[in-house]
PDB file of N, CA and C in Angstrom:
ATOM      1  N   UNK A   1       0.845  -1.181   0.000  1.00  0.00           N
ATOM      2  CA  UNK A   1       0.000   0.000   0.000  1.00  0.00           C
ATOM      3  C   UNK A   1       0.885   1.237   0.000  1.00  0.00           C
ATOM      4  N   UNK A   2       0.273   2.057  -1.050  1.00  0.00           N
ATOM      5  CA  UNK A   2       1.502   3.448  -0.922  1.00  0.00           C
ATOM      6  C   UNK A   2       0.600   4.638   0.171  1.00  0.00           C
ATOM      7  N   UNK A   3       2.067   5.037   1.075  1.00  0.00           N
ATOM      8  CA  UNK A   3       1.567   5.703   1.959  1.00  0.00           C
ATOM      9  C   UNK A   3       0.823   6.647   1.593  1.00  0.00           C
ATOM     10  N   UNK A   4      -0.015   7.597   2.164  1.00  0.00           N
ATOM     11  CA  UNK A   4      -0.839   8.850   1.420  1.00  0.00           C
ATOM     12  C   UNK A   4      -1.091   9.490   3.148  1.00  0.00           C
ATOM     13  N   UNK A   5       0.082  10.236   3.669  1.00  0.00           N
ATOM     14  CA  UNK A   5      -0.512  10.586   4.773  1.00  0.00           C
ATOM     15  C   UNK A   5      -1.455  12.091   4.624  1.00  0.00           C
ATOM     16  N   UNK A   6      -2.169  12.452   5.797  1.00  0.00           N
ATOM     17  CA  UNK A   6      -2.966  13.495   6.089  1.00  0.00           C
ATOM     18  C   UNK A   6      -3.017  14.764   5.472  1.00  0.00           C
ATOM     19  N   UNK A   7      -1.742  15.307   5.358  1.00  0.00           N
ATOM     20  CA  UNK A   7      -1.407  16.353   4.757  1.00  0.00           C
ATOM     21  C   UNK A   7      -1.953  16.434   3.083  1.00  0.00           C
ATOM     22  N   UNK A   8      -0.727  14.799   2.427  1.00  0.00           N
ATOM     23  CA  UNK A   8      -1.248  14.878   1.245  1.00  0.00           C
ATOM     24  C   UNK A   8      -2.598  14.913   1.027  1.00  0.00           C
ATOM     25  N   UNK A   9      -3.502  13.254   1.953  1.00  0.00           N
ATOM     26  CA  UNK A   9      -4.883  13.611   1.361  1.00  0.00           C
ATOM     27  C   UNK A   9      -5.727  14.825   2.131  1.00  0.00           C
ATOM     28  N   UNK A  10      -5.513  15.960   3.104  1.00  0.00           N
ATOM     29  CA  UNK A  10      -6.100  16.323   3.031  1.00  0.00           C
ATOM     30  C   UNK A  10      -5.880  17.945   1.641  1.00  0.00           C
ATOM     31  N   UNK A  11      -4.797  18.341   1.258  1.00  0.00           N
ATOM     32  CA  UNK A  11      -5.061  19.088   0.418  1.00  0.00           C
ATOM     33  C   UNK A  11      -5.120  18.734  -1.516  1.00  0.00           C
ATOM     34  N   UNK A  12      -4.968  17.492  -1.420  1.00  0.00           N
ATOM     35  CA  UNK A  12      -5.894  16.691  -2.271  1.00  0.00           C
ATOM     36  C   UNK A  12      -6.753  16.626  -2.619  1.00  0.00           C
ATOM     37  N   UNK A  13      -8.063  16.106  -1.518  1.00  0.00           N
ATOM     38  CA  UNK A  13      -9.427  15.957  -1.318  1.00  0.00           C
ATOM     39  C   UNK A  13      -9.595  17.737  -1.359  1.00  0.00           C
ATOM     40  N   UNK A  14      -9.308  18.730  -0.588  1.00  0.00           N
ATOM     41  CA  UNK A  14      -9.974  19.769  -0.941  1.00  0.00           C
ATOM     42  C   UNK A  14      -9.521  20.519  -2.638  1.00  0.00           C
ATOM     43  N   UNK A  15      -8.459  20.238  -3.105  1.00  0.00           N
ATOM     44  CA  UNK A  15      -8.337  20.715  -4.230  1.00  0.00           C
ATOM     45  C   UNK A  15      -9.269  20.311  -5.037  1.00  0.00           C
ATOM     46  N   UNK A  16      -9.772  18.846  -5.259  1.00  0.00           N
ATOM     47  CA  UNK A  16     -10.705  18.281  -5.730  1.00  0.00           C
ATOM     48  C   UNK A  16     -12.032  18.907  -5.957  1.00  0.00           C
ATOM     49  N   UNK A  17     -12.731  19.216  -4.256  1.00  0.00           N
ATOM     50  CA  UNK A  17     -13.619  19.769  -3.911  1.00  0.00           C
ATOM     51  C   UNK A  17     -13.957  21.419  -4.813  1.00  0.00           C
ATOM     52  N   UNK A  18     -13.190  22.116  -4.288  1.00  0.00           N
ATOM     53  CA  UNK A  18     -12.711  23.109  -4.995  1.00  0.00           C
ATOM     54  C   UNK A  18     -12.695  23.197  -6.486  1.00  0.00           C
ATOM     55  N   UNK A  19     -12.197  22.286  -7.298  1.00  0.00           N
ATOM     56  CA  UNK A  19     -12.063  22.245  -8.742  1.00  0.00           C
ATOM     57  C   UNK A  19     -13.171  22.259  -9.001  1.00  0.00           C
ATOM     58  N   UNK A  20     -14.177  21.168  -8.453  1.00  0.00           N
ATOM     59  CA  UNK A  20     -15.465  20.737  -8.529  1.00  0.00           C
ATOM     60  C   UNK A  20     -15.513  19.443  -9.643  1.00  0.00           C
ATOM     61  N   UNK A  21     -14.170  19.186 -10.397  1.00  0.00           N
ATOM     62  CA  UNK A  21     -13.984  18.382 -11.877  1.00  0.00           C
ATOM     63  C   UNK A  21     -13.247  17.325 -11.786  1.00  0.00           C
ATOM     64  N   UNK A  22     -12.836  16.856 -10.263  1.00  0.00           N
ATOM     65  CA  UNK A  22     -12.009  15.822 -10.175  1.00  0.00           C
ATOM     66  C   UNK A  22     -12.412  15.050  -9.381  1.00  0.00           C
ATOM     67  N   UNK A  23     -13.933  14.668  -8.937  1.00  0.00           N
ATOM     68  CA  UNK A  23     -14.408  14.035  -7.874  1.00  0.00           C
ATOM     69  C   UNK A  23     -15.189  13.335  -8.319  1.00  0.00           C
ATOM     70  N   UNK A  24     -15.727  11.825  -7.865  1.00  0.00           N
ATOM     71  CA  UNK A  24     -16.677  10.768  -8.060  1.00  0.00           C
ATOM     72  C   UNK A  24     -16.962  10.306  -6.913  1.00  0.00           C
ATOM     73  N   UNK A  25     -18.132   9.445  -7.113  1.00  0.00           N
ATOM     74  CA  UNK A  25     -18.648   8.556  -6.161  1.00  0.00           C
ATOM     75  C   UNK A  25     -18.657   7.147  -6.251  1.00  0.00           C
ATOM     76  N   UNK A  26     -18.298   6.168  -4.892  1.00  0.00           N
ATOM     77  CA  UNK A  26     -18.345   5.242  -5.314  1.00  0.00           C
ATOM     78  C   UNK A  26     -19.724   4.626  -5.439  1.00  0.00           C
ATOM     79  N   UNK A  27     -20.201   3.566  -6.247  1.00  0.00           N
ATOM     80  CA  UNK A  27     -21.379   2.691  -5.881  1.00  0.00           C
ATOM     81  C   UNK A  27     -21.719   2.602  -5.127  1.00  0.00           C
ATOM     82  N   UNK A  28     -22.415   2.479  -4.310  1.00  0.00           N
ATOM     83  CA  UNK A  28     -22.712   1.105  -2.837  1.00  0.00           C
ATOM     84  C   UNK A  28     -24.707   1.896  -2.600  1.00  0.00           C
ATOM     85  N   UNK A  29     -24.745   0.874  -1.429  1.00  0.00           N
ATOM     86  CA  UNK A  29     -25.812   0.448  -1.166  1.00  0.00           C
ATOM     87  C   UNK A  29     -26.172   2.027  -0.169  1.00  0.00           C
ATOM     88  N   UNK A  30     -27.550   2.137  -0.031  1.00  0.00           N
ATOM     89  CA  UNK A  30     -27.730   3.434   1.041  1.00  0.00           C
ATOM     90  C   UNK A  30     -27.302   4.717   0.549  1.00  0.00           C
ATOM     91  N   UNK A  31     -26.944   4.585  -0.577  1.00  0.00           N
ATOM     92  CA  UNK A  31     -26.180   5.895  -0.918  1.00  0.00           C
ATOM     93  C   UNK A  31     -26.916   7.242  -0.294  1.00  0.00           C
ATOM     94  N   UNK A  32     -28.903   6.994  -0.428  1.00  0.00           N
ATOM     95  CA  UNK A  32     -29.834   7.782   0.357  1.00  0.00           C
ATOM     96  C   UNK A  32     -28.847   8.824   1.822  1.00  0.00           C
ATOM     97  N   UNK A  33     -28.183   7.986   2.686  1.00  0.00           N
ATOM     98  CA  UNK A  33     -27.688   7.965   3.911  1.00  0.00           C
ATOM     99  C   UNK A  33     -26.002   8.448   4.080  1.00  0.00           C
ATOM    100  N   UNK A  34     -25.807   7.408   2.857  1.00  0.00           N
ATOM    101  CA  UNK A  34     -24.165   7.486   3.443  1.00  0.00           C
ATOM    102  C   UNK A  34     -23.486   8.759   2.482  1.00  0.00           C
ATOM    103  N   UNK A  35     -24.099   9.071   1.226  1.00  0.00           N
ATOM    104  CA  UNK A  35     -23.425   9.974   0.928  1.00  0.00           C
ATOM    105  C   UNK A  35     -24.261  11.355   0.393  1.00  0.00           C
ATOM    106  N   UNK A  36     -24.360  11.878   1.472  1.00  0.00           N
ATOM    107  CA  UNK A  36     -25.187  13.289   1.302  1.00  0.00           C
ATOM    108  C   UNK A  36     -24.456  14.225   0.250  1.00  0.00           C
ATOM    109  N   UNK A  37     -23.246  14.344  -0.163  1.00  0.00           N
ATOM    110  CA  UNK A  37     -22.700  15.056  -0.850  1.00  0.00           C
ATOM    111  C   UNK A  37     -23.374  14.110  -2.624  1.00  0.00           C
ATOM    112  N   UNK A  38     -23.437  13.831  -2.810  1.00  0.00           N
ATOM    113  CA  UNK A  38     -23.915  12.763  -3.843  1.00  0.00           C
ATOM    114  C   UNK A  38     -25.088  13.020  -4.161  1.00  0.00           C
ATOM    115  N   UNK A  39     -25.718  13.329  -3.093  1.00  0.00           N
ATOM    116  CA  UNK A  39     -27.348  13.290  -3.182  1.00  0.00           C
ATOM    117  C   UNK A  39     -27.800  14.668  -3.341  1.00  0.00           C
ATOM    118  N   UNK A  40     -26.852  15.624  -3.484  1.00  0.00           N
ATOM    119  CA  UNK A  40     -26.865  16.850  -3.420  1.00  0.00           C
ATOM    120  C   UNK A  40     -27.715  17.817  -2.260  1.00  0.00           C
ATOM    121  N   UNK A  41     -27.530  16.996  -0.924  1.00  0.00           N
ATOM    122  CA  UNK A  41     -28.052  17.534   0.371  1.00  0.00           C
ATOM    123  C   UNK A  41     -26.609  18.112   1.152  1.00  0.00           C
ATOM    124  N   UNK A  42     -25.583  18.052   0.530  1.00  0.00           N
ATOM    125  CA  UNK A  42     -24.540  19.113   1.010  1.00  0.00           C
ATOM    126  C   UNK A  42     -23.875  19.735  -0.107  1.00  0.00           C
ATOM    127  N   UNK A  43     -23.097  20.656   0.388  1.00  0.00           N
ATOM    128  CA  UNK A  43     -22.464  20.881  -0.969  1.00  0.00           C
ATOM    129  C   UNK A  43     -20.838  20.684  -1.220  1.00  0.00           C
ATOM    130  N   UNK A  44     -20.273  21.222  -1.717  1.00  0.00           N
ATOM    131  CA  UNK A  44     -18.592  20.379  -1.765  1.00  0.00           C
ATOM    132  C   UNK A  44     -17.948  21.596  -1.129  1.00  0.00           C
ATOM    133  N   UNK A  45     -18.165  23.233  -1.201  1.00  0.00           N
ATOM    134  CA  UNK A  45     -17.780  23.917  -0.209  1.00  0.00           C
ATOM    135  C   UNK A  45     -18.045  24.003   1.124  1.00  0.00           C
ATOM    136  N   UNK A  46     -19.412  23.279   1.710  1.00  0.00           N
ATOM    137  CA  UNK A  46     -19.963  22.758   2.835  1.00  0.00           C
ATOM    138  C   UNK A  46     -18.758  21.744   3.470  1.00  0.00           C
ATOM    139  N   UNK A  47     -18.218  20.393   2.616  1.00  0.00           N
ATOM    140  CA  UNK A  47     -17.667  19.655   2.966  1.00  0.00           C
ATOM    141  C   UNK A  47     -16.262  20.000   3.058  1.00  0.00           C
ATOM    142  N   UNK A  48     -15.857  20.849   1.819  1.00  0.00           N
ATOM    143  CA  UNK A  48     -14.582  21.341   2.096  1.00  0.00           C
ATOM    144  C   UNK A  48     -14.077  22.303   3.670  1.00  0.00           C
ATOM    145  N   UNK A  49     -14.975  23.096   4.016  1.00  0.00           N
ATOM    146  CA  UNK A  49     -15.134  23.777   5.285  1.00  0.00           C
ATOM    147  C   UNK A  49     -14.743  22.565   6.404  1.00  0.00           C
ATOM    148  N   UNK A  50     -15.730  21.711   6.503  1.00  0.00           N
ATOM    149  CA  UNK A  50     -15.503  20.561   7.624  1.00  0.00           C
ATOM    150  C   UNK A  50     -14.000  20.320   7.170  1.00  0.00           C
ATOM    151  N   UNK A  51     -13.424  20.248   6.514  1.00  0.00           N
ATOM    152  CA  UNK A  51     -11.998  19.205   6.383  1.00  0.00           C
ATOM    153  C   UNK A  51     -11.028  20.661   6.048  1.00  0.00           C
ATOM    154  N   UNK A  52     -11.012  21.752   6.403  1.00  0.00           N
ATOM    155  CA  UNK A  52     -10.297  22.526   6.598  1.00  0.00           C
ATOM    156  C   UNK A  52      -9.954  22.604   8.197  1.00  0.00           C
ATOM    157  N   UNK A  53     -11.283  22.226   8.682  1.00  0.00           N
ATOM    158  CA  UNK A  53     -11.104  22.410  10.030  1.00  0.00           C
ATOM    159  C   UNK A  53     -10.487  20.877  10.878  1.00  0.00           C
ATOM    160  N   UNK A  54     -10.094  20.018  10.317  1.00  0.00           N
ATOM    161  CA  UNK A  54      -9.472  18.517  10.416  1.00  0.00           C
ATOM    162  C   UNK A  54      -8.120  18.727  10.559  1.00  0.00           C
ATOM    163  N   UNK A  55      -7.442  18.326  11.506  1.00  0.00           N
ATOM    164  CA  UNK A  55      -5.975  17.971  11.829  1.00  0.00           C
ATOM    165  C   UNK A  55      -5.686  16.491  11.792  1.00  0.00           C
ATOM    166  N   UNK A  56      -4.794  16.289  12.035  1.00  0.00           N
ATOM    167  CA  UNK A  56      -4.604  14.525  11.661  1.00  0.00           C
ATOM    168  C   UNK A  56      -5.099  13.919  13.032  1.00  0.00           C
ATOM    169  N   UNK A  57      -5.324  14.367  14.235  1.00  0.00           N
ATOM    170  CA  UNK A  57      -5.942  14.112  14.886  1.00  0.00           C
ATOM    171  C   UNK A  57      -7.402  13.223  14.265  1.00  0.00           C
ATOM    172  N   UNK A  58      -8.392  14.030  13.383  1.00  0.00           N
ATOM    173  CA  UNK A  58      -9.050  13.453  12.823  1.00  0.00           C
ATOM    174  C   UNK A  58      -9.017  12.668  11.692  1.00  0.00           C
ATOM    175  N   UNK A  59      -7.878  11.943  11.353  1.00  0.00           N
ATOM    176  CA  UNK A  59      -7.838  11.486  10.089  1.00  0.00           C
ATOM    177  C   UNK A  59      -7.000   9.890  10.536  1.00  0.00           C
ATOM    178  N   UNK A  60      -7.585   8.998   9.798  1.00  0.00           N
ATOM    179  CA  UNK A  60      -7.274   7.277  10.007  1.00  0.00           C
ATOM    180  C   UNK A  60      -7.234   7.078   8.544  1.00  0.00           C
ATOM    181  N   UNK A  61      -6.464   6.321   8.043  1.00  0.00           N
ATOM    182  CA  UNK A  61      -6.082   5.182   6.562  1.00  0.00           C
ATOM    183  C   UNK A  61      -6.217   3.614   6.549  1.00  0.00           C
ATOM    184  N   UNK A  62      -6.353   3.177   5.506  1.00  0.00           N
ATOM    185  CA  UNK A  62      -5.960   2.269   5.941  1.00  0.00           C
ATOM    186  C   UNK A  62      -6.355   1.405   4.477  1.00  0.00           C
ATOM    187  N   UNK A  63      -5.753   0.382   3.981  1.00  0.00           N
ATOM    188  CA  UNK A  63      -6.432  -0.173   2.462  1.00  0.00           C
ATOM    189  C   UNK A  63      -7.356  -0.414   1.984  1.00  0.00           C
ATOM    190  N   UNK A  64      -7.679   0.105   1.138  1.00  0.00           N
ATOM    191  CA  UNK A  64      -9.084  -0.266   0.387  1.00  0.00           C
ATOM    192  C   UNK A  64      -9.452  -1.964  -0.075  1.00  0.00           C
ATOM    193  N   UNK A  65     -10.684  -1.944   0.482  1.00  0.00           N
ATOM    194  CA  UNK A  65     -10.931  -4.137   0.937  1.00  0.00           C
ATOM    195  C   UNK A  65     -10.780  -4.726  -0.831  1.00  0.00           C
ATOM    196  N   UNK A  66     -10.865  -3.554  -1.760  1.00  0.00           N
ATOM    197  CA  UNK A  66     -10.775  -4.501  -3.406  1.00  0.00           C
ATOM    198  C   UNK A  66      -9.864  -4.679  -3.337  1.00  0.00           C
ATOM    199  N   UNK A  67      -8.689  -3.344  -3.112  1.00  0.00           N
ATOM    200  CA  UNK A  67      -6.783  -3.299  -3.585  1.00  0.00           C
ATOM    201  C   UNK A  67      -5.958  -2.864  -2.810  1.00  0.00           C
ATOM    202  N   UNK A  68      -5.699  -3.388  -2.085  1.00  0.00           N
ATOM    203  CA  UNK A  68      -4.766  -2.959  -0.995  1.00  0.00           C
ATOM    204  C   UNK A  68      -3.272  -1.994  -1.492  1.00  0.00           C
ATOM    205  N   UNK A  69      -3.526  -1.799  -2.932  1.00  0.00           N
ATOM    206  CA  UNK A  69      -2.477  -0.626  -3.036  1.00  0.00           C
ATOM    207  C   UNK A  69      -3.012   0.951  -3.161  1.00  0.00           C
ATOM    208  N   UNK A  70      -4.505   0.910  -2.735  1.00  0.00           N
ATOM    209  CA  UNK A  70      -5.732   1.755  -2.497  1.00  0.00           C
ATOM    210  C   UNK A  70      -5.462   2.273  -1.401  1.00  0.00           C
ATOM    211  N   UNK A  71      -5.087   3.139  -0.491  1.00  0.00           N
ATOM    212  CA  UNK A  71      -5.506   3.887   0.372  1.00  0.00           C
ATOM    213  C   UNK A  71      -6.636   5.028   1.097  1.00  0.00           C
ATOM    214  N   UNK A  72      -7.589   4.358   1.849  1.00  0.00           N
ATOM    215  CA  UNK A  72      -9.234   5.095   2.349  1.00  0.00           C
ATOM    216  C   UNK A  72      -8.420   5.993   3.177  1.00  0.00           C
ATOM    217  N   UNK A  73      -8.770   6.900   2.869  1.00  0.00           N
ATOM    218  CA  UNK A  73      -9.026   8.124   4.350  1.00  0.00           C
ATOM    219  C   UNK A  73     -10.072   8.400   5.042  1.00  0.00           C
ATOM    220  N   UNK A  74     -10.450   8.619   5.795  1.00  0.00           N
ATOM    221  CA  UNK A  74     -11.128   8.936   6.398  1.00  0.00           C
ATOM    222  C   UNK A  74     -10.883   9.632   7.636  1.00  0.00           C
ATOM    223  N   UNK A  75     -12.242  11.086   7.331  1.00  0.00           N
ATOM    224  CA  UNK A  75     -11.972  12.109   8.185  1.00  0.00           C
ATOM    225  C   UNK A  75     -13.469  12.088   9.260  1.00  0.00           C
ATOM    226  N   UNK A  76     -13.185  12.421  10.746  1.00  0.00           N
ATOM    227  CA  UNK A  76     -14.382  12.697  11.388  1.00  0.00           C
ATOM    228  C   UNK A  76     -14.255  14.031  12.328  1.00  0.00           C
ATOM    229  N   UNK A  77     -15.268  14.718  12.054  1.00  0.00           N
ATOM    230  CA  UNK A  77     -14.717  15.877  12.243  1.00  0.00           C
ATOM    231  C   UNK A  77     -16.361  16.358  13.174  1.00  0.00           C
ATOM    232  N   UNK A  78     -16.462  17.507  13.890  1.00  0.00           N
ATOM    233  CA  UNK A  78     -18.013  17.907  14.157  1.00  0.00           C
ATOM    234  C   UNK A  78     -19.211  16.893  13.258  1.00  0.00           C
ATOM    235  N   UNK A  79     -18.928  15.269  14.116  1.00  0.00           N
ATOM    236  CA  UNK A  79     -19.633  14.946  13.240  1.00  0.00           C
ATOM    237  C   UNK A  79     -19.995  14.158  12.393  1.00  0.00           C
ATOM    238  N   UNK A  80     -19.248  14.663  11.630  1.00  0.00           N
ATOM    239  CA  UNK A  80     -18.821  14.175  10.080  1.00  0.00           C
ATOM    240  C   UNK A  80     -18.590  12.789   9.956  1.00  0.00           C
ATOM    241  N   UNK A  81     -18.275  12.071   9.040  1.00  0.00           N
ATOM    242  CA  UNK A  81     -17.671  10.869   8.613  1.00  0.00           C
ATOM    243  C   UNK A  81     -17.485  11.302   7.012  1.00  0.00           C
ATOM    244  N   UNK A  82     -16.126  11.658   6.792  1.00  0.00           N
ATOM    245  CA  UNK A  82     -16.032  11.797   4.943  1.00  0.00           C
ATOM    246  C   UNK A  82     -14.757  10.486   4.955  1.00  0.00           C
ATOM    247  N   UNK A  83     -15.152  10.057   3.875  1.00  0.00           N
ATOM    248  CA  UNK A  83     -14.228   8.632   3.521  1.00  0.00           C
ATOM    249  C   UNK A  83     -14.123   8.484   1.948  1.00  0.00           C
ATOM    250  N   UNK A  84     -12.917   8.475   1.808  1.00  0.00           N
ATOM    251  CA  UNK A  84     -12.353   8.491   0.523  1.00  0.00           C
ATOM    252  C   UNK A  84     -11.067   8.512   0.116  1.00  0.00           C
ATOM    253  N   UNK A  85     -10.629   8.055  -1.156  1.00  0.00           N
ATOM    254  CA  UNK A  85      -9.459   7.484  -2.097  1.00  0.00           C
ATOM    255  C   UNK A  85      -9.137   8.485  -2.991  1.00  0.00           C
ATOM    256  N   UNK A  86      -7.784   8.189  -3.575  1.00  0.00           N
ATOM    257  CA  UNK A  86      -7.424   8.592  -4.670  1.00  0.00           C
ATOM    258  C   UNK A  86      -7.128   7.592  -5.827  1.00  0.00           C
ATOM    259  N   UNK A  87      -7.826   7.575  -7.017  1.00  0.00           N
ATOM    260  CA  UNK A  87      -7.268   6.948  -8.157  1.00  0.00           C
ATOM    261  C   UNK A  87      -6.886   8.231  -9.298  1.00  0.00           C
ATOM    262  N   UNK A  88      -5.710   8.141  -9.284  1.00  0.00           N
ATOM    263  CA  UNK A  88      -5.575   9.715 -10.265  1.00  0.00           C
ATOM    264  C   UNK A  88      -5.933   9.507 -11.541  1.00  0.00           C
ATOM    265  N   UNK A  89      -6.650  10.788 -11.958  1.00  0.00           N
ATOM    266  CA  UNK A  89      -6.728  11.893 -11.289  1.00  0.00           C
ATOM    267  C   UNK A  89      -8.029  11.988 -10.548  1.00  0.00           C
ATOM    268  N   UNK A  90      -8.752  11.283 -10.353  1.00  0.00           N
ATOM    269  CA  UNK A  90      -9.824  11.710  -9.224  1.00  0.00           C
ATOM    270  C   UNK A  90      -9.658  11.417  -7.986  1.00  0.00           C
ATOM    271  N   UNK A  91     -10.399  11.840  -7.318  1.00  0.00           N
ATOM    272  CA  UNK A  91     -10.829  11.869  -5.659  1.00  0.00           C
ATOM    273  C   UNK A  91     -12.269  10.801  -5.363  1.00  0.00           C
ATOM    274  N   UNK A  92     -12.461   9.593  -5.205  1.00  0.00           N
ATOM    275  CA  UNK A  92     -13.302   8.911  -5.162  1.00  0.00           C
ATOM    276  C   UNK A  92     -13.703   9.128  -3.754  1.00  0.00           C
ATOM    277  N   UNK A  93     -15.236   9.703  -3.346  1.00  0.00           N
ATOM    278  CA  UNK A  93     -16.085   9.492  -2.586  1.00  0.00           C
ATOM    279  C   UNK A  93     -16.751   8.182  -2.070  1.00  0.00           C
ATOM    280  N   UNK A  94     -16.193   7.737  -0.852  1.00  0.00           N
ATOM    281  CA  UNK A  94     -17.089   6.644  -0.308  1.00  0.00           C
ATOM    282  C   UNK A  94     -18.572   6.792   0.407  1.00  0.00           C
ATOM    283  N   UNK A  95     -18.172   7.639   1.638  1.00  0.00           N
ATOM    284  CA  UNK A  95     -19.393   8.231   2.246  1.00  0.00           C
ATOM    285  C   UNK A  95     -18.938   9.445   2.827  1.00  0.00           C
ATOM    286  N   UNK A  96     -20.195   9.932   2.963  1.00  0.00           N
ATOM    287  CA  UNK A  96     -20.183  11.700   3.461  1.00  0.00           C
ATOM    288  C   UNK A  96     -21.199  11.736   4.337  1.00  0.00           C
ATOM    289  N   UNK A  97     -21.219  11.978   5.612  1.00  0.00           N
ATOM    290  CA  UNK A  97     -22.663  11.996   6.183  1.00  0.00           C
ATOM    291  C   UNK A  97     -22.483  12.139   7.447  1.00  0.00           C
ATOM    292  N   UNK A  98     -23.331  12.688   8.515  1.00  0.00           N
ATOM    293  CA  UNK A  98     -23.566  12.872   9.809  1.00  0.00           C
ATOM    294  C   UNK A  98     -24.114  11.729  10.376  1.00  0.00           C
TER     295      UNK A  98
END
């Protein structure tokens, strides 16, 4: 697994956010729930705000269960649960949600 610590993904994930042109979602089930950014009940400057305010305090990795040369982040912040990868050049969204 290649490392991807905090720093990188967090100004990664917000450049993404920001661009607005480099971000996806993954599939899955509940999407209703797990990914409010998706569903267009948040918005990506909404989410970018939460993960400005994230120190590595809030931030865990760890391999993605298809490819373990995948690295998940995941941030929890006021809240929050945002979880997500990089396959370049995008920023893949797992879940977003309170």
């Amino acid at each position: 697994m290649k490392q991807e610590g905090f720093r990188f993904a967090k100004e990664k994930v917000l450049k993404a956010l920001v661009d607005g042109s480099s971000y996806l979602h993954e599939t899955r089930n509940a999407i209703d729930v797990k990914n409010l950014l998706q569903m267009g009940l948040v918005t990506a400057e909404e989410i970018a705000a939460v993960i400005r305010r994230c120190t590595g305090a809030h931030h865990t990795s760890s391999p993605h269960h298809w490819s373990a040369e995948i690295t998940v982040h995941v941030l929890r912040r006021d809240g929050w649960y945002i979880k997500f990868y990089f396959v370049d050049p995008d920023t893949v969204f797992i879940s977003v949600h309170r």
